[in-house]
Protein backbone atom coordinates (compact mmCIF):
# COMPACT_ATOMS: atom_id res chain seq x y z
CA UNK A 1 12.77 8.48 -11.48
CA UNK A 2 12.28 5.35 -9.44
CA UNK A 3 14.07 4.26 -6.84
CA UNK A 4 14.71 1.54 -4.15
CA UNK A 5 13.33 3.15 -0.96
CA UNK A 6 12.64 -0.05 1.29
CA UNK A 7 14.90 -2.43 -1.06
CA UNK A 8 18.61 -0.38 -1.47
CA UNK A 9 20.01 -3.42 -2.26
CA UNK A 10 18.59 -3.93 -5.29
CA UNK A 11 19.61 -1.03 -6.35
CA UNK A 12 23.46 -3.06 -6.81
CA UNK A 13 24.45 -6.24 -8.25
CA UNK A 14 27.59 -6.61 -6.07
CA UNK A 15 26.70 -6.18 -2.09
CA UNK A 16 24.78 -9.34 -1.49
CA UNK A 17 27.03 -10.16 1.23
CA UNK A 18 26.70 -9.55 4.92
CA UNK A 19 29.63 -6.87 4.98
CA UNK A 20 28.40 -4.59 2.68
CA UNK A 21 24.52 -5.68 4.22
CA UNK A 22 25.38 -4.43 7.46
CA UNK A 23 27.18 -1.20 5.94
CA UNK A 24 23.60 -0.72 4.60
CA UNK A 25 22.26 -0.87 8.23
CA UNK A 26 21.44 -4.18 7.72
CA UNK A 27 19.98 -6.29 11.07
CA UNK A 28 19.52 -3.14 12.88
CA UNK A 29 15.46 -3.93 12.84
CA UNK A 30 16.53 -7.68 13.76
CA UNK A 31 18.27 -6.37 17.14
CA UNK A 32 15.14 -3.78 17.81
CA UNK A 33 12.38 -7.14 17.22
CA UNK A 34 14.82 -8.54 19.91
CA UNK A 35 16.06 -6.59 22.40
CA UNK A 36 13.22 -3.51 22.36
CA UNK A 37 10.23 -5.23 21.18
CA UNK A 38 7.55 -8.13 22.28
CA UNK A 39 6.67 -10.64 20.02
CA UNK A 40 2.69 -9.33 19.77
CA UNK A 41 4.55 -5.53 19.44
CA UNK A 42 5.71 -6.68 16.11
CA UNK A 43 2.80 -8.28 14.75
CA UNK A 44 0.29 -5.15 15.70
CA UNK A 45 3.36 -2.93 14.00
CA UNK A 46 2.97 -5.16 11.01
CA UNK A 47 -0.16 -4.88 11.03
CA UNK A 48 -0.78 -1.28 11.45
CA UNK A 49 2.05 -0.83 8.47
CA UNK A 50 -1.39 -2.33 6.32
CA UNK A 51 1.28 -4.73 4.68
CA UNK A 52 -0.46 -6.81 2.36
CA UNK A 53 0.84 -10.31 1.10
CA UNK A 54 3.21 -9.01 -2.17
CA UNK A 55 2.72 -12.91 -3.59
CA UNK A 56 -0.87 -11.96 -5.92
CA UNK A 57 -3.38 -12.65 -2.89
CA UNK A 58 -2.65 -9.29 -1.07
CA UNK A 59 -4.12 -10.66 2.31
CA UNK A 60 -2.97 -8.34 5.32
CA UNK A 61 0.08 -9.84 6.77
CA UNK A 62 -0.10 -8.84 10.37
CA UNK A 63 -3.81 -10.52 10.27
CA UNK A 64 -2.39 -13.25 8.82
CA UNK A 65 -0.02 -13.88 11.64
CA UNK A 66 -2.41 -13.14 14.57
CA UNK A 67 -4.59 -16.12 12.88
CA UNK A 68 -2.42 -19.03 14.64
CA UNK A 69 -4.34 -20.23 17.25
CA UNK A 70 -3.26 -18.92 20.99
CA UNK A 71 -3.50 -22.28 22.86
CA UNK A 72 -0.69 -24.29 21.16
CA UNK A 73 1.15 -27.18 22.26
CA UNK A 74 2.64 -28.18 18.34
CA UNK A 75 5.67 -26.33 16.95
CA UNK A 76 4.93 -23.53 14.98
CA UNK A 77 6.39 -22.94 11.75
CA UNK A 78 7.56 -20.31 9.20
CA UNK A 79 7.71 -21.57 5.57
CA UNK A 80 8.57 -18.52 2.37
CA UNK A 81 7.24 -18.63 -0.71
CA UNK A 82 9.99 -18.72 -2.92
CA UNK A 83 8.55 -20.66 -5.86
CA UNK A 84 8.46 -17.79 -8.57
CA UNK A 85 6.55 -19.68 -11.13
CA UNK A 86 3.99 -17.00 -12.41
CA UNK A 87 4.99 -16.29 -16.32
CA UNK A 88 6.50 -12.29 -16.07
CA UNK A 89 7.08 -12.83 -12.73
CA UNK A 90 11.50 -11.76 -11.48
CA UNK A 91 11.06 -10.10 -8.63
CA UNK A 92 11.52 -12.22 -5.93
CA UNK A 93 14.42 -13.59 -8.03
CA UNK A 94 16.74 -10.41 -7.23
CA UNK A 95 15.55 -10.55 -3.79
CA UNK A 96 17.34 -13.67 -3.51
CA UNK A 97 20.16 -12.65 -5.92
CA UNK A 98 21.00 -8.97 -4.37
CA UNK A 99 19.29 -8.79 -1.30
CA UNK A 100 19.67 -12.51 0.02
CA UNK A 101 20.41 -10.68 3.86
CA UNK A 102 17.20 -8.35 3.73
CA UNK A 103 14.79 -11.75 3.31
CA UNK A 104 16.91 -13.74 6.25
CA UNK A 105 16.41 -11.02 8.29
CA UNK A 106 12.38 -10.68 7.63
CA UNK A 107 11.96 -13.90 8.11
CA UNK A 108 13.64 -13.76 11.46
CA UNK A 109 11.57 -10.64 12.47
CA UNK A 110 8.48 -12.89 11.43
CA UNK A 111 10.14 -15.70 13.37
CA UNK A 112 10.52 -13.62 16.31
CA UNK A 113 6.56 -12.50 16.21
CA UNK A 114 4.80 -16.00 15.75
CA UNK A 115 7.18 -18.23 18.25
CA UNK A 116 8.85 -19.89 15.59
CA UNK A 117 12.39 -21.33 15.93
CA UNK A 118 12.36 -23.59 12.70
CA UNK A 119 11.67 -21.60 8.87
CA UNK A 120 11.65 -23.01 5.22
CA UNK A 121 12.59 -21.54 2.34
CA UNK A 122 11.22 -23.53 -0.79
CA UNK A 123 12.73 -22.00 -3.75
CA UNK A 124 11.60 -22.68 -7.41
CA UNK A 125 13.38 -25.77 -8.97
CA UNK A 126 14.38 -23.75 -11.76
CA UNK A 127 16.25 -20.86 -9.33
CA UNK A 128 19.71 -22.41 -8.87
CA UNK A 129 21.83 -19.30 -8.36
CA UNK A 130 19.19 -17.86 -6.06
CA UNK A 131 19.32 -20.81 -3.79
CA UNK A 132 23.29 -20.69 -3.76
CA UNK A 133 22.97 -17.04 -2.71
CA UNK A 134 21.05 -17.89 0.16
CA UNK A 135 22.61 -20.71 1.13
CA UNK A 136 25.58 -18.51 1.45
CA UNK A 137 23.56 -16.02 3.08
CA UNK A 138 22.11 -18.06 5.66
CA UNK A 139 25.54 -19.77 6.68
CA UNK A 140 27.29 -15.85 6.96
CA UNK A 141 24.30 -14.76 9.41
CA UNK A 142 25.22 -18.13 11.59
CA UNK A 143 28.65 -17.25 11.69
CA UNK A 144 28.24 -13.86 12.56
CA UNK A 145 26.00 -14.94 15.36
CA UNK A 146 22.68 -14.01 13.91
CA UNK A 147 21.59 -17.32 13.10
CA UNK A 148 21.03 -20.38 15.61
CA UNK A 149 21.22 -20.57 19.78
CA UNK A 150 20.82 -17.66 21.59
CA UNK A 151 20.87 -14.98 18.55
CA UNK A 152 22.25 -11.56 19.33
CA UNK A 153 22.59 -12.82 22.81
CA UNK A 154 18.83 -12.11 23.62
CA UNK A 155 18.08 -16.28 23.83
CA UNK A 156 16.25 -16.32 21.02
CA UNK A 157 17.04 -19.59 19.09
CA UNK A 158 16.24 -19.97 14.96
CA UNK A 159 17.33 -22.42 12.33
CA UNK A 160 16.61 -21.60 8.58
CA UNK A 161 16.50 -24.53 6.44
CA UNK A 162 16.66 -24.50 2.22
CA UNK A 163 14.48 -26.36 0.34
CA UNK A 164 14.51 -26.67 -3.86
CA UNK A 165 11.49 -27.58 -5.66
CA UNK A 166 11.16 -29.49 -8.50
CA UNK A 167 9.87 -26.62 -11.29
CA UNK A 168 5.90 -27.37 -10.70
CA UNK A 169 3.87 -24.04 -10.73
CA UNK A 170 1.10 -25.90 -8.78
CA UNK A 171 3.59 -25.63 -5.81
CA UNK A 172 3.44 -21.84 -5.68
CA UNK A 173 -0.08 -22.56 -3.58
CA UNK A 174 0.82 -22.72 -0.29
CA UNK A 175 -1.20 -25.67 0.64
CA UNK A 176 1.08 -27.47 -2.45
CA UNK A 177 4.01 -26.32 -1.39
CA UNK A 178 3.37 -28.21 2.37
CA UNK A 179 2.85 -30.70 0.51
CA UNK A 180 5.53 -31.32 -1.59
CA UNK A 181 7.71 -30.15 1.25
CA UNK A 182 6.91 -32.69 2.98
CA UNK A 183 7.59 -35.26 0.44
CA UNK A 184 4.10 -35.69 -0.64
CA UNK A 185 2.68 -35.04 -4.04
CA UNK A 186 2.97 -31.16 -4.58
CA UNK A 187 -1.46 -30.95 -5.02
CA UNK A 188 -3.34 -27.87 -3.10
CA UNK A 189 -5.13 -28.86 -0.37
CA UNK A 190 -8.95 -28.35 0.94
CA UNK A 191 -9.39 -25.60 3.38
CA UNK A 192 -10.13 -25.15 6.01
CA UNK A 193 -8.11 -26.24 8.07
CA UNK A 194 -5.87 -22.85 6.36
CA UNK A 195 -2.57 -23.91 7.17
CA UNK A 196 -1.94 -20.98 10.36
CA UNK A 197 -4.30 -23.85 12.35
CA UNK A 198 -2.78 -27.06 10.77
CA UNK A 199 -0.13 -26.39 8.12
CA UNK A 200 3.30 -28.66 8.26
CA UNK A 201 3.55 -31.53 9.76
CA UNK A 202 0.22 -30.60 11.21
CA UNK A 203 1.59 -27.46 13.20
CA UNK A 204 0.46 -24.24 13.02
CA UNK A 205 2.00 -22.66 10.19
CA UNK A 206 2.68 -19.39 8.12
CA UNK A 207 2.77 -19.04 4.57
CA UNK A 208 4.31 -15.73 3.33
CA UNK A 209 5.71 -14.66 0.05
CA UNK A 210 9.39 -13.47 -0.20
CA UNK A 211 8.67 -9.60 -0.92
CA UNK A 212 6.58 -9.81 1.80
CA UNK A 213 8.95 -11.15 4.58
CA UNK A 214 11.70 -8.81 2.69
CA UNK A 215 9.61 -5.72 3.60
CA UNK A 216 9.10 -5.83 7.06
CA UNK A 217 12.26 -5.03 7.70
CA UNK A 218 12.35 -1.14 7.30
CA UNK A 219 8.69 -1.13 8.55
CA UNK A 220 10.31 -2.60 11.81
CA UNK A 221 12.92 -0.06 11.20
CA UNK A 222 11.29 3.05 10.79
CA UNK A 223 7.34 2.52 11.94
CA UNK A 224 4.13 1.75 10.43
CA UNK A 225 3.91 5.38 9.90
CA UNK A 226 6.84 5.78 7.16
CA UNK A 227 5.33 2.61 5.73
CA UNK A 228 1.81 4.12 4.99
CA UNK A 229 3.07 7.43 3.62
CA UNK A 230 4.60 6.13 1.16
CA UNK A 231 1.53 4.49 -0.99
CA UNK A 232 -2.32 5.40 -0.62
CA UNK A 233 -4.53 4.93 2.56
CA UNK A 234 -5.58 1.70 1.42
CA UNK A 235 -2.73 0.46 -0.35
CA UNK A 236 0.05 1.21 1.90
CA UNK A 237 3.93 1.20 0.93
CA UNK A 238 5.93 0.61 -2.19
CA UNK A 239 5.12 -2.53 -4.36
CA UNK A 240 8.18 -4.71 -6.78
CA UNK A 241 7.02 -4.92 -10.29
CA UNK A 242 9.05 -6.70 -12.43
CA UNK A 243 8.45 -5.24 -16.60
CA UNK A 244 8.62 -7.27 -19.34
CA UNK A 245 7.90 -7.84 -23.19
CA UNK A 246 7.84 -4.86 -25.41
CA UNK A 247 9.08 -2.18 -23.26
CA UNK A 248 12.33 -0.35 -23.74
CA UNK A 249 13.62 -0.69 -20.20
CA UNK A 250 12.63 -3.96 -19.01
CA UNK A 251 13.66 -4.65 -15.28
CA UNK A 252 12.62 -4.71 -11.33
CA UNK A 253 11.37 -1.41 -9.70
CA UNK A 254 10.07 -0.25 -6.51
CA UNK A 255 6.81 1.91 -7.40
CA UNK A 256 5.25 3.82 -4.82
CA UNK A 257 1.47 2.67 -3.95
CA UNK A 258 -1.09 4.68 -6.22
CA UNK A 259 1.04 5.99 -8.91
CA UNK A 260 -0.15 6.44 -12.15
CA UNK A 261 0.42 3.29 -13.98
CA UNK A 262 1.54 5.97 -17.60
CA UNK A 263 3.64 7.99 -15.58
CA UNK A 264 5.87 4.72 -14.57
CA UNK A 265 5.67 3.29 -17.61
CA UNK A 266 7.21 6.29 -19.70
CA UNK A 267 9.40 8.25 -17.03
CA UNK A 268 10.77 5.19 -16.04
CA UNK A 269 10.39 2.09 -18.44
CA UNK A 270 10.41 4.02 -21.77
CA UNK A 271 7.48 3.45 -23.16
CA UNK A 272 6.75 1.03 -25.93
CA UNK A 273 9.90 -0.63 -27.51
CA UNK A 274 11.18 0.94 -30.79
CA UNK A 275 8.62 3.96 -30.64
CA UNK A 276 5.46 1.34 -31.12
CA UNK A 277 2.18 1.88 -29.84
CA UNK A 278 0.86 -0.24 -27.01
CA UNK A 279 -1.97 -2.71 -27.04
CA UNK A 280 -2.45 -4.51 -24.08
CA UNK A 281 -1.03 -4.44 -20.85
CA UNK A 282 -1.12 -7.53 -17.94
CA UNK A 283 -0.69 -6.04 -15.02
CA UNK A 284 -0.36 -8.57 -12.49
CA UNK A 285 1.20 -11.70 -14.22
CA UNK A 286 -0.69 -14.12 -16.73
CA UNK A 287 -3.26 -15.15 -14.06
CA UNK A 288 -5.19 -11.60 -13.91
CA UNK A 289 -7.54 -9.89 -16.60
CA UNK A 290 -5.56 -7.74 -19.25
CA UNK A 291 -5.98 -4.30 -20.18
CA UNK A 292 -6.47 -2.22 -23.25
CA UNK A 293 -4.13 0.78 -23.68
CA UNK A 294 -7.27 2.53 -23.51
CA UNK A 295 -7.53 1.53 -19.82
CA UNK A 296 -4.52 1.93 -18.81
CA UNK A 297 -4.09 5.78 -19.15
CA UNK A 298 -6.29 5.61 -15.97
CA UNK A 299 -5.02 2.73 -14.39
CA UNK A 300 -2.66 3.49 -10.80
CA UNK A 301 -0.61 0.70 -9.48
CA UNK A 302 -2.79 -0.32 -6.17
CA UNK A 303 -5.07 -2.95 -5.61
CA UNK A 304 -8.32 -0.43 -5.60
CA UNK A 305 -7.68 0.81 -9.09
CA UNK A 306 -6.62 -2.56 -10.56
CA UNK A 307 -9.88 -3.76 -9.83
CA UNK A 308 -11.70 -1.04 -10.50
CA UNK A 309 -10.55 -1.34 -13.99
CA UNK A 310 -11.38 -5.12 -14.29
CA UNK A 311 -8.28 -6.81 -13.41
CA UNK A 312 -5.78 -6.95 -9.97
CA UNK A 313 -2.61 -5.84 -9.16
CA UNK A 314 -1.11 -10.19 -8.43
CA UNK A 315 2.19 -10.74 -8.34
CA UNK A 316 2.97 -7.15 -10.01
CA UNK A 317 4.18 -8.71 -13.14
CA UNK A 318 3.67 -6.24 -16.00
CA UNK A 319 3.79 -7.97 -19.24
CA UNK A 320 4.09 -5.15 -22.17
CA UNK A 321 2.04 -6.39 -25.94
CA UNK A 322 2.57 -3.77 -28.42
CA UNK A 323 0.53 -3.61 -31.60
CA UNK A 324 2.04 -6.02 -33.64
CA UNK A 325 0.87 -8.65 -31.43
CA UNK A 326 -1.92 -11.10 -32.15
CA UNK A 327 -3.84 -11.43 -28.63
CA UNK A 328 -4.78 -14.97 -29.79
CA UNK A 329 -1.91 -16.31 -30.07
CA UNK A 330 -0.39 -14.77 -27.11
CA UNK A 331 -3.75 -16.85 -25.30
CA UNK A 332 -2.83 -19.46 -27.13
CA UNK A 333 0.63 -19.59 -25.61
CA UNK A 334 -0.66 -19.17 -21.93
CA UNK A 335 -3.28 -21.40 -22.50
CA UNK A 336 -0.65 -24.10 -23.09
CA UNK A 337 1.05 -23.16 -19.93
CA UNK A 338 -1.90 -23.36 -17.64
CA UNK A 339 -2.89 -26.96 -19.38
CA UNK A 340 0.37 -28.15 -18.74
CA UNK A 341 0.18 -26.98 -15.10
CA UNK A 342 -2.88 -28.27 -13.97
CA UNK A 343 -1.92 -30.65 -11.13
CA UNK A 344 -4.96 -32.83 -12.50
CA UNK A 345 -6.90 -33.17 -9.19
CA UNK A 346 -10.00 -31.28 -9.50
CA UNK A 347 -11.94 -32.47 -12.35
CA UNK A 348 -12.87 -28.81 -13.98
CA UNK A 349 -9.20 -27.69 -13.79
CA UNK A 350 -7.83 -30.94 -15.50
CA UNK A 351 -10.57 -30.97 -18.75
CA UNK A 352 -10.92 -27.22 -18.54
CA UNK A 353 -7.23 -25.99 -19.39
CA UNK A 354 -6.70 -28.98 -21.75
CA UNK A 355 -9.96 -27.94 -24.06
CA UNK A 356 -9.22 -24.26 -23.85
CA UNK A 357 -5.76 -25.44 -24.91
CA UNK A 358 -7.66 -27.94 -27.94
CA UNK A 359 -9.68 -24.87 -28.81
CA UNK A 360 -6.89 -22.28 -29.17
CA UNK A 361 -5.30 -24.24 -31.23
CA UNK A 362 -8.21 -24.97 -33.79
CA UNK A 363 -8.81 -21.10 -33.34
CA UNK A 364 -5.07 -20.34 -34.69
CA UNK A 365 -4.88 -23.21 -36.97
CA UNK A 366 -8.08 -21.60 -39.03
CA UNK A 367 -10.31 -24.16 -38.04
CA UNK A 368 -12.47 -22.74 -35.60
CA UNK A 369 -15.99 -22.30 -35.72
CA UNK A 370 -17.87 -18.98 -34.62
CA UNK A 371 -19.65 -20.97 -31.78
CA UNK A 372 -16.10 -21.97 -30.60
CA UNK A 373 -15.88 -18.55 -29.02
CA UNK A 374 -19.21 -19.02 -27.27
CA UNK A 375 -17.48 -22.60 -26.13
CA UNK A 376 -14.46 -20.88 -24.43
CA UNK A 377 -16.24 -18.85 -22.55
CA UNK A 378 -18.91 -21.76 -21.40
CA UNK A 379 -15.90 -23.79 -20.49
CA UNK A 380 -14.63 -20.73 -18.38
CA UNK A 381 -17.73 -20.37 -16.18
CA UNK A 382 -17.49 -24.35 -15.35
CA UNK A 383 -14.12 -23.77 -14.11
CA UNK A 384 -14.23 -20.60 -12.36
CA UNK A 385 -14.97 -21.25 -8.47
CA UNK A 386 -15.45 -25.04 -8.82
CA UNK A 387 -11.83 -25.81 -8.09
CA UNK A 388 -9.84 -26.19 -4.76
CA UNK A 389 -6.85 -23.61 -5.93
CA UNK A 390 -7.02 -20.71 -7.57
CA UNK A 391 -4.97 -22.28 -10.76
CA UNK A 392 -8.64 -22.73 -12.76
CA UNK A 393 -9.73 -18.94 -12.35
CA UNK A 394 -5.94 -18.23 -13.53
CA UNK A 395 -6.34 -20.01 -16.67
CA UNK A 396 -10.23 -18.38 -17.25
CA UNK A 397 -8.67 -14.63 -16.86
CA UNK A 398 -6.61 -14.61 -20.33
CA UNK A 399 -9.43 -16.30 -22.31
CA UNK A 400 -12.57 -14.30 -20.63
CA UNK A 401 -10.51 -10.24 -20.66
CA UNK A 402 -9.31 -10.78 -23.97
CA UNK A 403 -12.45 -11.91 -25.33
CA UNK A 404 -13.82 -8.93 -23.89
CA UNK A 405 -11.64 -6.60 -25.10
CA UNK A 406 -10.51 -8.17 -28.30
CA UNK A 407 -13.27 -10.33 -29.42
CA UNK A 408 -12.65 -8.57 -33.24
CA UNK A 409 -9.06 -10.32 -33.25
CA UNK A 410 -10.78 -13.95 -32.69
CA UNK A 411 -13.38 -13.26 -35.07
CA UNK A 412 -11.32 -12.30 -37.81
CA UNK A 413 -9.35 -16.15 -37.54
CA UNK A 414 -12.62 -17.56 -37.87
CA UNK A 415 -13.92 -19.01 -41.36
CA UNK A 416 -17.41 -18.73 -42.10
């Protein structure tokens, strides 16, 4: 049975607050980073943990961190991913919800490592109650002294500031996000510069997702060690996967690195809703390759075997399709969503998305020719690697892995 090892919080819907936080053990690692620790101690125990960015990318954090450049006169900065936009994607949502204290306290760990005395949170537009949980959140750990001048005593100085979006997936790239944070059109920018040289304003800046920040907590807690038995060599730790469509016990759980992706599934999600069979599983959120039910009775939840089986592990946003769906219209649906999303400043992106979107609809509406298919897939290597964000390969994944694996469902909407 799954449980919340490195997230207890989540594991209740009622101690969000710094009381029953601190019960918990909470800010224990925050007064080790600060009073046993140097800032470079943290980011080699980070780094040695083999925590990887829990946002899609995976990048090693503690790599991540060293990357800001030694010789630094500009303010460095601290800015979370909070803008939970990926379709099947809740976990970072009930981070914010029930464990509000646990990402305030990573982020002040993370603080403590890079020299950073200013942080942003930009939250998704959309996440209102999240944002008032934090809010809350950050003003309890001020007046308990763990927020502001001289934190804990140990001269440290940090001030958190709360940022809310305005509901654009674009901004969930980091280089968008800077952007629209700073009151500029949310669009990715080119890199390099990657924003740990020239990020905000300029400065030197950091990027990390909200599990991410969340989890170095108990790896500052208990050591890199703990961290690493707990998943595989390569894929250290536990993972968040939030479960959705046609599963019986849809939800947020902390999976242990390398387990069997059928063992979760049935001891702990149910299986298939109402007793159905399964048909295709996304494993990582809308933006990665799906899987046949076929594939997935080998499939363990780590990066290695995601992509060993033609997909990636992203956001871990499992999104259940039992056999009564029609794969082409559930493309057709994300389809709409990525043409919709495309910011509109790289050229393949913009036409890309909107004529797989043109096409998907002929292709439901009867009115497709066999060549069509051909078309999609054309269009798809035009986009792929010819944009500046990732958003274009997103939009390919659904069209090219279903294809693949379910070319008999388009051909039978086709009329000769």
């Amino acid at each position: 049975m799954a449980e919340f090892i490195t997230f207890p919080s989540l594991a209740y819907t009622d101690r969000a607050g710094l009381d029953a936080y601190l019960q918990m053990g909470g800010y224990k690692s925050l007064r080790k980073a600060l009073t046993a620790m140097q800032p470079g101690e943290i980011t080699e125990t980070v780094k040695q943990s083999g925590l990887r960015g829990r946002g899609g990318a995976g990048f090693p954090t503690g790599m991540k961190w060293s990357f800001l450049p030694r010789q630094n006169e500009k303010p460095v900065y601290l800015v979370c991913n909070a803008d939970e936009g990926e379709p099947g994607t809740f976990k970072d949502r009930d981070i914010m919800r029930y464990a509000p204290h646990q990402l305030v306290e990573g982020m002040l760990i993370a603080a403590r490592a890079i020299g950073c005395n200013r942080s942003y949170i930009y939250i998704r537009g959309e996440f209102t109650e999240p944002y008032r949980c934090l809010e809350k959140a950050i003003e309890e750990a001020r007046e308990a002294g763990l927020m502001g001048k001289n934190i804990l005593g140990t001269g440290f100085d940090h001030e958190m500031y709360l940022h809310l979006g305005a509901g654009a997936y674009i901004c969930g790239e980091e280089t968008a996000l800077l952007n629209s944070l700073e009151g500029r059109r949310g669009e990715p920018r080119t890199k390099p510069p990657f924003p740990a040289i020239e990020g905000l304003y300029g400065c030197p800046t950091i990027v990390n997702n909200v599990e991410t920040l969340a989890a170095v907590v108990p790896i500052i807690e208990h050591g890199p060690e703990w961290y690493i038995a707990l998943g595989t060599a390569k894929s250290p730790g536990t993972k968040l996967f939030s479960i959705c469509g046609h599963v019986e016990k849809p939800g947020v759980y902390e999976v242990k690195m390398g387990t069997r992706f059928m063992d979760f599934f049935m001891n702990d999600c149910g299986g298939v809703r109402g007793g159905r069979k399964l048909k295709a599983v996304i494993p990582g959120g809308s933006s990665v390759p799906m899987l046949t039910a076929e594939q997935c009775e080998t499939l363990c939840l780590d990066y290695e075997s995601c992509v060993e089986h033609g997909t990636m592990l992203g956001s871990g946003a499992i999104i259940v399709l039992d056999e009564t769906v029609s794969i082409p219209h559930a493309v057709q649906n994300l389809s709409k969503f990525y043409s919709h999303e495309s910011c509109g400043q790289c050229t393949p992106c913009r036409e890309g998305t909107h004529w797989f979107e043109m096409i998907m609809n002929k292709l439901i509406a009867g009115e497709a020719r066999r060549e069509d298919l051909d078309l999609l897939l054309d269009i798809g290597k035009h986009i792929s690697f010819r944009t500046i964000c990732a958003l274009g390969a997103a939009a390919v994944a659904p069209i090219e892995s279903s294809l693949a694996r379910f070319r008999s469902e388009y051909e039978a909407l086709i009329r000769d």
